[in-house]
N, C-alpha and C. Protein backbone atom coordinates (compact mmCIF):
# COMPACT_ATOMS: atom_id res chain seq x y z
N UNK A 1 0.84 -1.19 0.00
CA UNK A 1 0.00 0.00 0.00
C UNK A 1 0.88 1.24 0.00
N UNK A 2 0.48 2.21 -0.72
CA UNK A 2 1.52 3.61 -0.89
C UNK A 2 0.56 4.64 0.12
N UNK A 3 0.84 5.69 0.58
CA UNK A 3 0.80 6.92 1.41
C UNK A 3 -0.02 7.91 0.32
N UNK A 4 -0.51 8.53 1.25
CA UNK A 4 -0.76 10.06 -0.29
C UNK A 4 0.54 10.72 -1.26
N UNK A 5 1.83 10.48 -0.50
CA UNK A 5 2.80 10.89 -0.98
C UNK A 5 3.64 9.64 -1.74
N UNK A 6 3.00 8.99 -1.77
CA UNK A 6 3.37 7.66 -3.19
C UNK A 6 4.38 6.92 -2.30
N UNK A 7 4.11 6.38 -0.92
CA UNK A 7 5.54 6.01 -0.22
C UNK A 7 5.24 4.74 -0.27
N UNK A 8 5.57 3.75 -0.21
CA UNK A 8 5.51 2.64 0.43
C UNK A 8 4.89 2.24 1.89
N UNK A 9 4.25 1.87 2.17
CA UNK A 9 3.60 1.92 3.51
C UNK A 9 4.48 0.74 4.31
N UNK A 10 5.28 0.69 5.36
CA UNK A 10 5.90 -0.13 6.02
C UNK A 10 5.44 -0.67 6.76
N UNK A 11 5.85 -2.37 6.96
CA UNK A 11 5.02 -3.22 7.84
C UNK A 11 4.83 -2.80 9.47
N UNK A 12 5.54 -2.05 9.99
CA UNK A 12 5.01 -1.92 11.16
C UNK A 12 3.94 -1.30 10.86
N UNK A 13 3.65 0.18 10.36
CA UNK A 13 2.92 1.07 9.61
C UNK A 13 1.85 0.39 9.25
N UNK A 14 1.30 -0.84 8.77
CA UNK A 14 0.29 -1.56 8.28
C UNK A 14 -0.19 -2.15 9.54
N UNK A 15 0.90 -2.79 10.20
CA UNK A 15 0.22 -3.93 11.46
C UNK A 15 -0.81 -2.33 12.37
N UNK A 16 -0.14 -1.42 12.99
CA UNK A 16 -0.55 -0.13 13.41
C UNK A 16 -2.03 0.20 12.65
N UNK A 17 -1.94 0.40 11.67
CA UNK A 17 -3.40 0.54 10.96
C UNK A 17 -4.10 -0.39 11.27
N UNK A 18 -4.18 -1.49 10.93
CA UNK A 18 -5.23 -2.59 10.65
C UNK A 18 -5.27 -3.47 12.32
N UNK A 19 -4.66 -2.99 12.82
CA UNK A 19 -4.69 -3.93 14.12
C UNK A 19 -4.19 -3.25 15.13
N UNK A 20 -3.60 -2.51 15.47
CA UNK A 20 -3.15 -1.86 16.59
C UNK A 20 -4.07 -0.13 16.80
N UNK A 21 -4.07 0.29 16.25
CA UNK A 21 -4.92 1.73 15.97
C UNK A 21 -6.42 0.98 15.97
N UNK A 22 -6.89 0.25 15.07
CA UNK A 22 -8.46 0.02 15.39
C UNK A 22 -8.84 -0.48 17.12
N UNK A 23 -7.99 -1.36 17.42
CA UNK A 23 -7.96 -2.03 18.81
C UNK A 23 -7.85 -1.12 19.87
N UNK A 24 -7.27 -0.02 19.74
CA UNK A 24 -7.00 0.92 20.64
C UNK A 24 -8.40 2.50 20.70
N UNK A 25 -8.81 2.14 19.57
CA UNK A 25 -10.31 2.91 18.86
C UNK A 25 -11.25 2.54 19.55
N UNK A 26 -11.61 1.48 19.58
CA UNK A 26 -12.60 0.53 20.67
C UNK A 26 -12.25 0.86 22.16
N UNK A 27 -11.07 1.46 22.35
CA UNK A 27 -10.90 1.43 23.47
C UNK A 27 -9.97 0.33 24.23
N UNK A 28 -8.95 -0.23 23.68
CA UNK A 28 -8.08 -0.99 24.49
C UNK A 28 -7.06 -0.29 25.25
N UNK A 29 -6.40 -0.58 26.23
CA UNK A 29 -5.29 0.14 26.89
C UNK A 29 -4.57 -0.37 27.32
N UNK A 30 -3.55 0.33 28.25
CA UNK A 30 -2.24 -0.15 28.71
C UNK A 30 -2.99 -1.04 29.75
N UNK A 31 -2.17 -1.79 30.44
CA UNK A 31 -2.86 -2.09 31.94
C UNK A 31 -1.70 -1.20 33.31
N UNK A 32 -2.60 -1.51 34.02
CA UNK A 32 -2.14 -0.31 35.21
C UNK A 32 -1.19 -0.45 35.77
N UNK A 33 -0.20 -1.38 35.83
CA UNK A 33 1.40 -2.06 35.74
C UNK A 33 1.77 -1.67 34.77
N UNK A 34 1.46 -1.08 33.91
CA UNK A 34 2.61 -1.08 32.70
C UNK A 34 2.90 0.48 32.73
N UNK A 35 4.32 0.82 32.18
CA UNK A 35 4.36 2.01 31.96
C UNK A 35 4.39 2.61 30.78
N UNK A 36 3.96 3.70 30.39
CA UNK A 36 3.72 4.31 29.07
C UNK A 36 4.69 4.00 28.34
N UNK A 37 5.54 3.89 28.88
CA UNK A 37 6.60 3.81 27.77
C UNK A 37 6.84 2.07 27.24
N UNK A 38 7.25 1.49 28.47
CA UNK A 38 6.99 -0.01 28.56
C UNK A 38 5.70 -0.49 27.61
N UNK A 39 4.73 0.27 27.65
CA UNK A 39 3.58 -0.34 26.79
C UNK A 39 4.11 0.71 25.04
N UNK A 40 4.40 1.40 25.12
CA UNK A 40 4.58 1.89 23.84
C UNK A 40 5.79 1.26 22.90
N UNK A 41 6.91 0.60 24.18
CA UNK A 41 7.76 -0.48 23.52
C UNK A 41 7.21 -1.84 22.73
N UNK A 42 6.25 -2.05 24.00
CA UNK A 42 5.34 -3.75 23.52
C UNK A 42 4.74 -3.75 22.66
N UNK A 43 4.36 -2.33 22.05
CA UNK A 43 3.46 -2.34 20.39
C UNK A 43 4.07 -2.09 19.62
N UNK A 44 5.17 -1.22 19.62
CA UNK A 44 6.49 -1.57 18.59
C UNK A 44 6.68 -3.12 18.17
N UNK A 45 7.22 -3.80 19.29
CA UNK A 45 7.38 -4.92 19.22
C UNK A 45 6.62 -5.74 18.42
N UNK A 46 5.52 -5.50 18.92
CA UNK A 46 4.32 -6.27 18.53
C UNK A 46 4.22 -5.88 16.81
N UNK A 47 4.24 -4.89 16.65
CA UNK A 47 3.95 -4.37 14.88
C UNK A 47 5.01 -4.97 14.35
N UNK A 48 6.41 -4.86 14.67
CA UNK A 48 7.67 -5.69 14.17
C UNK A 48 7.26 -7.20 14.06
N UNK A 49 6.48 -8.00 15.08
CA UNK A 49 6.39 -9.09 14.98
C UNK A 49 5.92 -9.54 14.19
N UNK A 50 4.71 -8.76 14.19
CA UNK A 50 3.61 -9.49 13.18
C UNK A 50 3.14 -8.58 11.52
N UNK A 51 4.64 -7.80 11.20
CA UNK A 51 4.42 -8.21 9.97
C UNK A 51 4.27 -9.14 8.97
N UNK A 52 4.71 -9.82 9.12
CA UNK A 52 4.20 -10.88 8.46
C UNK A 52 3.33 -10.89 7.57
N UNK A 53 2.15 -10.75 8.84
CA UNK A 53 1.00 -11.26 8.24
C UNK A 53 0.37 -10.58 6.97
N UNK A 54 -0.41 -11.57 6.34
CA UNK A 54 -1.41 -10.53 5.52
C UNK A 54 -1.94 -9.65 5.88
N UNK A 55 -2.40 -8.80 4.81
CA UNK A 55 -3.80 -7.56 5.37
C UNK A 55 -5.02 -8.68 5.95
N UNK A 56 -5.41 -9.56 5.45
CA UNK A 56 -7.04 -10.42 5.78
C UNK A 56 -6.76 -10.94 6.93
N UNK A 57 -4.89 -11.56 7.49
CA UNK A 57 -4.74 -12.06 8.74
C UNK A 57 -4.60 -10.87 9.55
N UNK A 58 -3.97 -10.10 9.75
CA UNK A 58 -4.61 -9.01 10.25
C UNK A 58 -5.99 -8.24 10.98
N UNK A 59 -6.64 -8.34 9.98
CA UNK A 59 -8.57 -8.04 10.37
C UNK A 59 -8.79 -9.38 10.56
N UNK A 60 -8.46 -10.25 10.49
CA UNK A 60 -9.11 -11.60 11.54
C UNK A 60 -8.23 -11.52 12.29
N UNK A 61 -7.30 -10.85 13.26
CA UNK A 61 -6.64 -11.23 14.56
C UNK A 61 -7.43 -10.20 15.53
N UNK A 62 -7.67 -8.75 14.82
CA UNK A 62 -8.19 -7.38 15.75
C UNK A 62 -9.50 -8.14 15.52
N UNK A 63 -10.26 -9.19 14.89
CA UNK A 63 -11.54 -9.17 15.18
C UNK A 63 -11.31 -10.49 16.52
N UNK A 64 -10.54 -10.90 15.86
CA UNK A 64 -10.04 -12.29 17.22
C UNK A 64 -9.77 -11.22 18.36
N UNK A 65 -9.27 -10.63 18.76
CA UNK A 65 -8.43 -10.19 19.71
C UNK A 65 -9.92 -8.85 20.47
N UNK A 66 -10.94 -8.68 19.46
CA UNK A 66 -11.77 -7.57 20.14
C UNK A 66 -12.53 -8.46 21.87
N UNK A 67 -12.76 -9.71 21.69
CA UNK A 67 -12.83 -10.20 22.40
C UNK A 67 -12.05 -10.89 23.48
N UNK A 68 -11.00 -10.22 23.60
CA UNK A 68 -9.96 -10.91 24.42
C UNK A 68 -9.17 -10.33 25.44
N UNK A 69 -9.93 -8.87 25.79
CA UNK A 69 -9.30 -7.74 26.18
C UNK A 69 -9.23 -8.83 28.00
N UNK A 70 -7.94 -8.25 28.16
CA UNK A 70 -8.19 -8.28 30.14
C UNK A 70 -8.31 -7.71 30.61
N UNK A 71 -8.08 -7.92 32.33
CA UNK A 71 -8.99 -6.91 33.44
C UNK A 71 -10.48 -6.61 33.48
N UNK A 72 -10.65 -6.18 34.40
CA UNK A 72 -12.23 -6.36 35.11
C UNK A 72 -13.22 -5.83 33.78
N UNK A 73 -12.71 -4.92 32.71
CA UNK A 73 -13.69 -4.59 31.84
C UNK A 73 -13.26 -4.90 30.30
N UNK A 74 -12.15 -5.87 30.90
CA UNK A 74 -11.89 -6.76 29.54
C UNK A 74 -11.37 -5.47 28.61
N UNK A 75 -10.69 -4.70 28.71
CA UNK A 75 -10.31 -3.53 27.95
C UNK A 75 -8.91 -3.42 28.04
N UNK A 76 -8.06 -4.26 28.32
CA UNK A 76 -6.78 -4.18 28.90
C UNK A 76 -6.05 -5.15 27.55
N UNK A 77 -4.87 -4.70 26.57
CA UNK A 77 -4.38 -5.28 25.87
C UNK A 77 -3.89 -6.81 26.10
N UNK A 78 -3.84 -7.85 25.85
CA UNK A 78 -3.76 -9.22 26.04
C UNK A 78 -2.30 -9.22 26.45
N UNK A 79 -1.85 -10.14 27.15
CA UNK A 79 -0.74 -10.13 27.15
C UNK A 79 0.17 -11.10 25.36
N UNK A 80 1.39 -10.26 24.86
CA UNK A 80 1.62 -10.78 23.68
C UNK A 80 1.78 -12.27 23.37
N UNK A 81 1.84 -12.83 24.39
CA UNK A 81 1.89 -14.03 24.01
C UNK A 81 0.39 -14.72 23.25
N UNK A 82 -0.66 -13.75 24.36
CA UNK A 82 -2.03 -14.22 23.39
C UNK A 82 -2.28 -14.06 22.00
N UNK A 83 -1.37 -12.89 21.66
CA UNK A 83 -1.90 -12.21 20.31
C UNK A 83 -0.54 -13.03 19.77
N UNK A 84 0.31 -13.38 19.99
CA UNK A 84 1.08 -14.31 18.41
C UNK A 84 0.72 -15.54 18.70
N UNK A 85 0.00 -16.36 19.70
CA UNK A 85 -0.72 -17.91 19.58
C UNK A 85 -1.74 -17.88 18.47
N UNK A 86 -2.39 -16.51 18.59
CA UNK A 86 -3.52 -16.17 17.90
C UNK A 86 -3.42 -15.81 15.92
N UNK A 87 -1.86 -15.37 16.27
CA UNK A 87 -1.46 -15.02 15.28
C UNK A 87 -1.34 -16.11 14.20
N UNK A 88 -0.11 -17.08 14.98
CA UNK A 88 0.63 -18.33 14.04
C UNK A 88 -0.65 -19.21 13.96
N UNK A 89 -2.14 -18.68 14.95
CA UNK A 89 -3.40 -19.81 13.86
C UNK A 89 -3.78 -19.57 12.92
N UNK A 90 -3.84 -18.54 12.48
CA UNK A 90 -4.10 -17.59 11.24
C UNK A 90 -2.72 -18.24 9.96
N UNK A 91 -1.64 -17.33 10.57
CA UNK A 91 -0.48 -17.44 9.68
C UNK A 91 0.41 -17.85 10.51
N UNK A 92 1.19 -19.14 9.85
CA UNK A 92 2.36 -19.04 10.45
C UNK A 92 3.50 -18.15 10.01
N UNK A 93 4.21 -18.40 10.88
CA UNK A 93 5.29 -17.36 10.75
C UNK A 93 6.28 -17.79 9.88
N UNK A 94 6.81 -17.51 8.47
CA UNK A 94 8.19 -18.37 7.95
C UNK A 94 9.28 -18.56 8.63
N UNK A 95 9.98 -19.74 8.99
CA UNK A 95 10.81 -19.72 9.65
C UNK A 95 12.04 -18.90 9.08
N UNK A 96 11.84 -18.55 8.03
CA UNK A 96 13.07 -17.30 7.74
C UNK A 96 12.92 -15.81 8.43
N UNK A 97 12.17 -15.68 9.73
CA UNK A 97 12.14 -14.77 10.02
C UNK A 97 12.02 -15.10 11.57
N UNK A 98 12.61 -16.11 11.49
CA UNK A 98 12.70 -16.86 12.87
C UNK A 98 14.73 -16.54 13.20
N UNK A 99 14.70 -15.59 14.27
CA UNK A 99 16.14 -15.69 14.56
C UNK A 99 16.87 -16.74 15.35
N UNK A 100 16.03 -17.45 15.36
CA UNK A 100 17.05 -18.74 16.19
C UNK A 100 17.00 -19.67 14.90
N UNK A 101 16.37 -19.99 14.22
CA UNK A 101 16.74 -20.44 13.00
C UNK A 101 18.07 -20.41 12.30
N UNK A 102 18.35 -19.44 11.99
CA UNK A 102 19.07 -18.54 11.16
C UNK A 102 20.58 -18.59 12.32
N UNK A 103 20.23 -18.37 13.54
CA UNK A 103 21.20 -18.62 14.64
C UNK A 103 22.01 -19.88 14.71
N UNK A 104 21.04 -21.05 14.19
CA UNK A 104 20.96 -22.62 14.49
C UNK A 104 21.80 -22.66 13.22
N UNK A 105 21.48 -22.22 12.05
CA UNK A 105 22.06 -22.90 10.64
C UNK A 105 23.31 -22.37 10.53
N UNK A 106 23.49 -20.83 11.43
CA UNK A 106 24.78 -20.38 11.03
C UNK A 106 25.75 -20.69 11.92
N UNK A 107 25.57 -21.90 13.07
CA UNK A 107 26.56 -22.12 13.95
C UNK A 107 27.05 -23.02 13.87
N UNK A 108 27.74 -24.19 14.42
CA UNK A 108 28.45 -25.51 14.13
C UNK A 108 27.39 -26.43 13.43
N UNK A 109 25.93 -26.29 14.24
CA UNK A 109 25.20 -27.14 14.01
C UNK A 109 24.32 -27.06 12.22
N UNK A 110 24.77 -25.94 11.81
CA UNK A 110 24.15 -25.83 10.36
C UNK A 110 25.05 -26.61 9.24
N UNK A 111 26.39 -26.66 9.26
CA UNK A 111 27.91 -27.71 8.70
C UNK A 111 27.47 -29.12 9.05
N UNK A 112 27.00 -29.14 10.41
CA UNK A 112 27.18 -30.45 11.13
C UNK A 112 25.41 -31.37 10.59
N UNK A 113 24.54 -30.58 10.28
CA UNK A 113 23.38 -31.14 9.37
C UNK A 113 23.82 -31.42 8.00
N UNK A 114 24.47 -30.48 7.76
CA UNK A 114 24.77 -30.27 6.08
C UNK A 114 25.38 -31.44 5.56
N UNK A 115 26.46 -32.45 6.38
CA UNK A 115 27.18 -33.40 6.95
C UNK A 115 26.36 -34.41 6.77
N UNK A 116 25.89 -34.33 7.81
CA UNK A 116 25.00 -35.50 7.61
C UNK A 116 23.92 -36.00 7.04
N UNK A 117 23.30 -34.78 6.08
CA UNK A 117 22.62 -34.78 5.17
C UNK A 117 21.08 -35.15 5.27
N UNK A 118 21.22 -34.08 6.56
CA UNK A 118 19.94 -33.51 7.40
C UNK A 118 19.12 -32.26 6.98
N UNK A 119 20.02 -31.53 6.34
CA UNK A 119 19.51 -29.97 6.17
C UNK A 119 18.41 -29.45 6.40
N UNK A 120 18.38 -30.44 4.61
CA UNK A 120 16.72 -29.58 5.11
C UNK A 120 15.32 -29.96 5.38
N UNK A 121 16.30 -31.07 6.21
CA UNK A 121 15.27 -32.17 7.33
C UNK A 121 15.00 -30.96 8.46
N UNK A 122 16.49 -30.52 8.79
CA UNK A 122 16.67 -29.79 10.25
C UNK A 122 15.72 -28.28 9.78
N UNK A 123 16.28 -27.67 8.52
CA UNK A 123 14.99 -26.64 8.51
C UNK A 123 13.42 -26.92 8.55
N UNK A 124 13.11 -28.03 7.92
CA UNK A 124 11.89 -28.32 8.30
C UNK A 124 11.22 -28.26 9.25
N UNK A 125 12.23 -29.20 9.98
CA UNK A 125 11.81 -29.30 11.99
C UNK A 125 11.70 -27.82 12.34
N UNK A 126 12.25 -26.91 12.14
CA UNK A 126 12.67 -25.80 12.63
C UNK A 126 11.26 -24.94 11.97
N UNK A 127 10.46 -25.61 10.66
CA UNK A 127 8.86 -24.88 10.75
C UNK A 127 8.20 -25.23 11.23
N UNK A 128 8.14 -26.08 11.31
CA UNK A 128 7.08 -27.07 11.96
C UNK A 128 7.11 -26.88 13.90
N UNK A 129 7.95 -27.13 14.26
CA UNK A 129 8.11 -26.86 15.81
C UNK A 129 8.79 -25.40 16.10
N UNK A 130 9.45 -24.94 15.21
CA UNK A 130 9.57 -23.36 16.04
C UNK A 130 10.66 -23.36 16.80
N UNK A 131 11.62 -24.66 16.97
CA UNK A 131 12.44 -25.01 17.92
C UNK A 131 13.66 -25.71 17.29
N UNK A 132 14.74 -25.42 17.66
CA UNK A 132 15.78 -26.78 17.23
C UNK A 132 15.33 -27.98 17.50
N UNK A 133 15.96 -28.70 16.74
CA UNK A 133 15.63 -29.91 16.69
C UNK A 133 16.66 -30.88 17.93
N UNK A 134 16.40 -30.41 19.15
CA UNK A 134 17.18 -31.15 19.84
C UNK A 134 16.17 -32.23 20.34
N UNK A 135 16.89 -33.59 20.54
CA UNK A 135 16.80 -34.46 20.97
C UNK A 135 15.87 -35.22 19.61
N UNK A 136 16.32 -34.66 18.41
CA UNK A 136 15.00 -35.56 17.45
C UNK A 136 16.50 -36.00 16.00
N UNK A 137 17.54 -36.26 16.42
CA UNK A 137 18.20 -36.35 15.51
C UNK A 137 17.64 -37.77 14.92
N UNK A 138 16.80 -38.59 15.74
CA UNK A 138 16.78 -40.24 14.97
C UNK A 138 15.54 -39.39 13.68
N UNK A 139 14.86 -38.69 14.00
CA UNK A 139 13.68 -38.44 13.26
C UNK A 139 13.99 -38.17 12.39
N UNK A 140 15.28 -36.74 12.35
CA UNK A 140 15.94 -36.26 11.34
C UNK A 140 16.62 -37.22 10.11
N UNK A 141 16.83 -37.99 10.69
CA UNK A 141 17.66 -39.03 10.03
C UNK A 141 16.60 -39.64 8.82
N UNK A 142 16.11 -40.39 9.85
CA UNK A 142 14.74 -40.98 8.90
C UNK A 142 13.84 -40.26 8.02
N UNK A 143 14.29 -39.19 8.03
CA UNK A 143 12.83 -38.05 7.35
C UNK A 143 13.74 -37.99 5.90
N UNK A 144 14.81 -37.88 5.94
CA UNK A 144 16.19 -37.53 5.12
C UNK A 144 16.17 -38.85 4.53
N UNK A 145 16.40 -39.86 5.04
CA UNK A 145 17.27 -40.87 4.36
C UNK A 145 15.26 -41.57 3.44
N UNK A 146 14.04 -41.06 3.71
CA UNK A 146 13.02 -41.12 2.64
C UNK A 146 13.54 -40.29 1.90
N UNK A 147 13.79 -38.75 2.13
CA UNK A 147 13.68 -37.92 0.94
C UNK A 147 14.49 -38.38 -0.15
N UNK A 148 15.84 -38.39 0.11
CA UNK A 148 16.46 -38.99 -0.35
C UNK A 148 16.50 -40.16 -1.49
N UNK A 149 15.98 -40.76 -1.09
CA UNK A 149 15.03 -42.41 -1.43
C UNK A 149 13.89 -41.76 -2.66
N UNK A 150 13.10 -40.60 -2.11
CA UNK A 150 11.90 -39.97 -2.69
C UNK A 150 12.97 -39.44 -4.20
N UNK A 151 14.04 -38.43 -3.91
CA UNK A 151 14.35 -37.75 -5.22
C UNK A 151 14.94 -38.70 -6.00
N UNK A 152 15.73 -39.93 -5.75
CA UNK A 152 16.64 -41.29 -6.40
C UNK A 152 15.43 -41.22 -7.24
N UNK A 153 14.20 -42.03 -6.73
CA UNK A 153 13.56 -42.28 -7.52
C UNK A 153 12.93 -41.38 -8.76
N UNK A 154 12.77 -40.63 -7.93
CA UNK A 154 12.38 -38.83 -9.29
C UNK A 154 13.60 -39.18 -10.02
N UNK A 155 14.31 -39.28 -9.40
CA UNK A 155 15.54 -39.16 -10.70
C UNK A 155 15.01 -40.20 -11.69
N UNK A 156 15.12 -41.01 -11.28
CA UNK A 156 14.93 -42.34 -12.19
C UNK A 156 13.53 -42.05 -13.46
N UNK A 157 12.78 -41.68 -12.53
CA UNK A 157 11.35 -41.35 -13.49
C UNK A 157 11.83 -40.45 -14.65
N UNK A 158 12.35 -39.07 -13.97
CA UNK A 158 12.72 -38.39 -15.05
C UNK A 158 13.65 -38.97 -16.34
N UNK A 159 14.91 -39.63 -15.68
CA UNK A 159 15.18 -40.19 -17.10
C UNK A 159 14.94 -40.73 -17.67
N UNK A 160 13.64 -41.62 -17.64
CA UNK A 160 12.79 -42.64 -18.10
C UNK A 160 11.54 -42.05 -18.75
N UNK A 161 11.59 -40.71 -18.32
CA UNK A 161 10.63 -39.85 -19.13
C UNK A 161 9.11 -40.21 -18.61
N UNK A 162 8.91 -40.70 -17.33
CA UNK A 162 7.96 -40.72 -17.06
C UNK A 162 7.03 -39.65 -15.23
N UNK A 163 8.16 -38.82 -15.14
CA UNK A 163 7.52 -38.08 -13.93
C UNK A 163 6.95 -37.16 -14.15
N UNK A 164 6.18 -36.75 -13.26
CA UNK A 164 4.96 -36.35 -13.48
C UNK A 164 5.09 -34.94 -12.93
N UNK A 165 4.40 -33.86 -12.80
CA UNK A 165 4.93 -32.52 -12.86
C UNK A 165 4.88 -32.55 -10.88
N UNK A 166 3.68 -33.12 -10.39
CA UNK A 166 4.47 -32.99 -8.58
C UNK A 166 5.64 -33.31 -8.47
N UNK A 167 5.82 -35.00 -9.24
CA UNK A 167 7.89 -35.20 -8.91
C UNK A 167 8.25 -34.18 -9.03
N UNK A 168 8.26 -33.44 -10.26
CA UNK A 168 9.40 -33.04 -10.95
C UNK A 168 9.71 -31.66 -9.86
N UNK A 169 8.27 -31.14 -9.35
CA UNK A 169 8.29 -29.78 -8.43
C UNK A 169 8.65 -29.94 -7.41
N UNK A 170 8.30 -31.38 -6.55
CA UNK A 170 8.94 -31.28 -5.31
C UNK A 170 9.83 -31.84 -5.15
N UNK A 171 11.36 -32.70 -6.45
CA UNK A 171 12.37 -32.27 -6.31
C UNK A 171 12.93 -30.86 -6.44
N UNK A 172 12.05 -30.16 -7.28
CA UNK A 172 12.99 -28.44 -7.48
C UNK A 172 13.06 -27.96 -6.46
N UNK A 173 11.99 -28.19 -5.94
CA UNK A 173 11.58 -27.14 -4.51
C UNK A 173 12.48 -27.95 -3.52
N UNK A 174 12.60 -28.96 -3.14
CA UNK A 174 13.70 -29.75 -2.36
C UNK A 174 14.94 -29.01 -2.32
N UNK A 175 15.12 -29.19 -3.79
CA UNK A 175 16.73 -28.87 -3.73
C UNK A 175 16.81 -27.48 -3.73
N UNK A 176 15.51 -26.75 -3.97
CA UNK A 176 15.96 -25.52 -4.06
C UNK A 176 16.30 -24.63 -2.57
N UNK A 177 15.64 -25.18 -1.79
CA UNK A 177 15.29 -25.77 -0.54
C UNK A 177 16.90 -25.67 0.37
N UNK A 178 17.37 -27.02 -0.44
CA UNK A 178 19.07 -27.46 0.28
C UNK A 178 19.56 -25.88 -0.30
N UNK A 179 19.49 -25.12 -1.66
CA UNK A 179 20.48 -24.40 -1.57
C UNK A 179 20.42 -22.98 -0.60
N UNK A 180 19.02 -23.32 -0.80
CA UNK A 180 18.88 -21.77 0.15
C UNK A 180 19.56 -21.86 1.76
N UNK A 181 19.50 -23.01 2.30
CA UNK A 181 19.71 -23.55 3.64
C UNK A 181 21.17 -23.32 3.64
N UNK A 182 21.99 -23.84 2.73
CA UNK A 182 23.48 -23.81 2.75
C UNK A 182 24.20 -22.47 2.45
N UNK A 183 23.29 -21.53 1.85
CA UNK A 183 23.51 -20.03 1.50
C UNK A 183 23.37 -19.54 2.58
N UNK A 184 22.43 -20.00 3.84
CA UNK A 184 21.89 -19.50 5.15
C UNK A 184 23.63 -19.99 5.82
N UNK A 185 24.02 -20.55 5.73
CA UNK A 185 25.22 -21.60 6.72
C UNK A 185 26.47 -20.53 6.32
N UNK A 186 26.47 -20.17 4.54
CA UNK A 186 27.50 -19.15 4.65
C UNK A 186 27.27 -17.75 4.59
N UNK A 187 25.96 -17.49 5.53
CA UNK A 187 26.05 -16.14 5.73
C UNK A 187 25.26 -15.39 4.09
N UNK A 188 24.99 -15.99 3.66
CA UNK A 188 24.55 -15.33 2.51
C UNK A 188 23.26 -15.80 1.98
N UNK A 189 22.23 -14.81 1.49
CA UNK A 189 20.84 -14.75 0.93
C UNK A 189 20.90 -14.85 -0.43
N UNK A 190 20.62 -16.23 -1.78
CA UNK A 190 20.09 -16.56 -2.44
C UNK A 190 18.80 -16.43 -2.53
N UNK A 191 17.96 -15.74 -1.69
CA UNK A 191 16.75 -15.35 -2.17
C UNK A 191 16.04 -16.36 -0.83
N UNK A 192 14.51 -16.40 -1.25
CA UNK A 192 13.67 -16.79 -0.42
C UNK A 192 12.76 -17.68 -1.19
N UNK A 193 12.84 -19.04 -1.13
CA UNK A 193 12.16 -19.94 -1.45
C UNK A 193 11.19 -20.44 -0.64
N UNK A 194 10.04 -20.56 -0.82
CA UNK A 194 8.80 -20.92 -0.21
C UNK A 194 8.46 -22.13 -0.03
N UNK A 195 9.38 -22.92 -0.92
CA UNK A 195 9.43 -24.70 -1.05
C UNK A 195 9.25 -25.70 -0.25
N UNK A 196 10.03 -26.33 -0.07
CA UNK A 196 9.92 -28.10 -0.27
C UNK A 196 8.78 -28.21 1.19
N UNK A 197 8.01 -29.40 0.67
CA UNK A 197 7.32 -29.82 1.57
C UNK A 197 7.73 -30.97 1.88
N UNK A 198 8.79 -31.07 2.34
CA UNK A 198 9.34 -31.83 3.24
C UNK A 198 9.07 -32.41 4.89
């Protein structure tokens, strides 16, 4: 969305419109522990967080959230944890905008998947749970050593001239997948692939 002055409208700038300014219209507020400033940090925060989302996830969270106010007249902003549970039901969040992600791939442990030919087993885990993948390396293993198994065989189809356009996409997206992950390991952005459903 552009400004009257042809600007680009920035995601905090959008979350603020469509969800933070209407919510506060109705009448939401700080709560009586918080301090002005402390609460004027937490909606920063909060607009940073949840860019993300669409404009439509958006007006379904302030319509989720009109009902969710606390304190005695229910008018008291949720605490944030309510509003991004509320959020990631709507939309999840890409894990490329997850900093422990990005933390996880660029430290020993992003080489040490790459190795073992986990990758982008371990990014997966890392959408799906939101969490490193500690204590799930047998899973990792096994999720990998199908895929694996899954593209051999794409391979095979393809040179046999018989795969079919899902093979053929969810090897691209796979691998396109591994390269983005290993571009993540050296510090560097190849772009943003939306891929593999792994």
């Amino acid at each position: 969305m552009q400004d009257s002055e042809g600007q680009s409208e920035g995601k905090r700038a959008r979350v603020r419109r469509l969800l933070i300014d209407p919510l506060d219209g109705i009448g939401f507020r700080r709560g009586r522990a918080v301090a002005a400033d402390g609460h004027r940090d937490a909606m920063a925060r909060l607009a940073d967080n949840l860019g993300y989302l669409s404009d439509q996830a958006l007006i379904a969270l302030r319509e989720m959230l009109q009902t969710k106010g606390e304190g005695a007249a229910h008018n008291v902003w949720p605490a944030p944890a309510t509003v991004y549970a509320l959020a990631e039901m709507l939309e999840r969040r890409p894990v490329e905008e997850l900093p422990g992600c990005l933390r996880w791939l660029r430290s020993v442990e992003g080489p040490k998947a790459l190795a073992a030919g986990t990758l982008v087993e371990t990014w997966a885990y890392f959408r799906r749970m939101k969490r490193p993948p500690i204590n799930a390396s047998r899973e990792l293993m096994e999720r990998a050593a199908d895929n694996r198994r899954r593209l051999c065989l794409i391979d095979e189809r393809v040179r046999a001239g018989v795969a079919n356009d899902d093979d053929i996409g969810w090897a691209r997206a796979y691998r396109d997948r591994l390269a983005w992950c290993e571009a993540m390991i050296r510090h560097t952005d190849d772009g943003q692939h939306e891929g593999a459903a792994v």
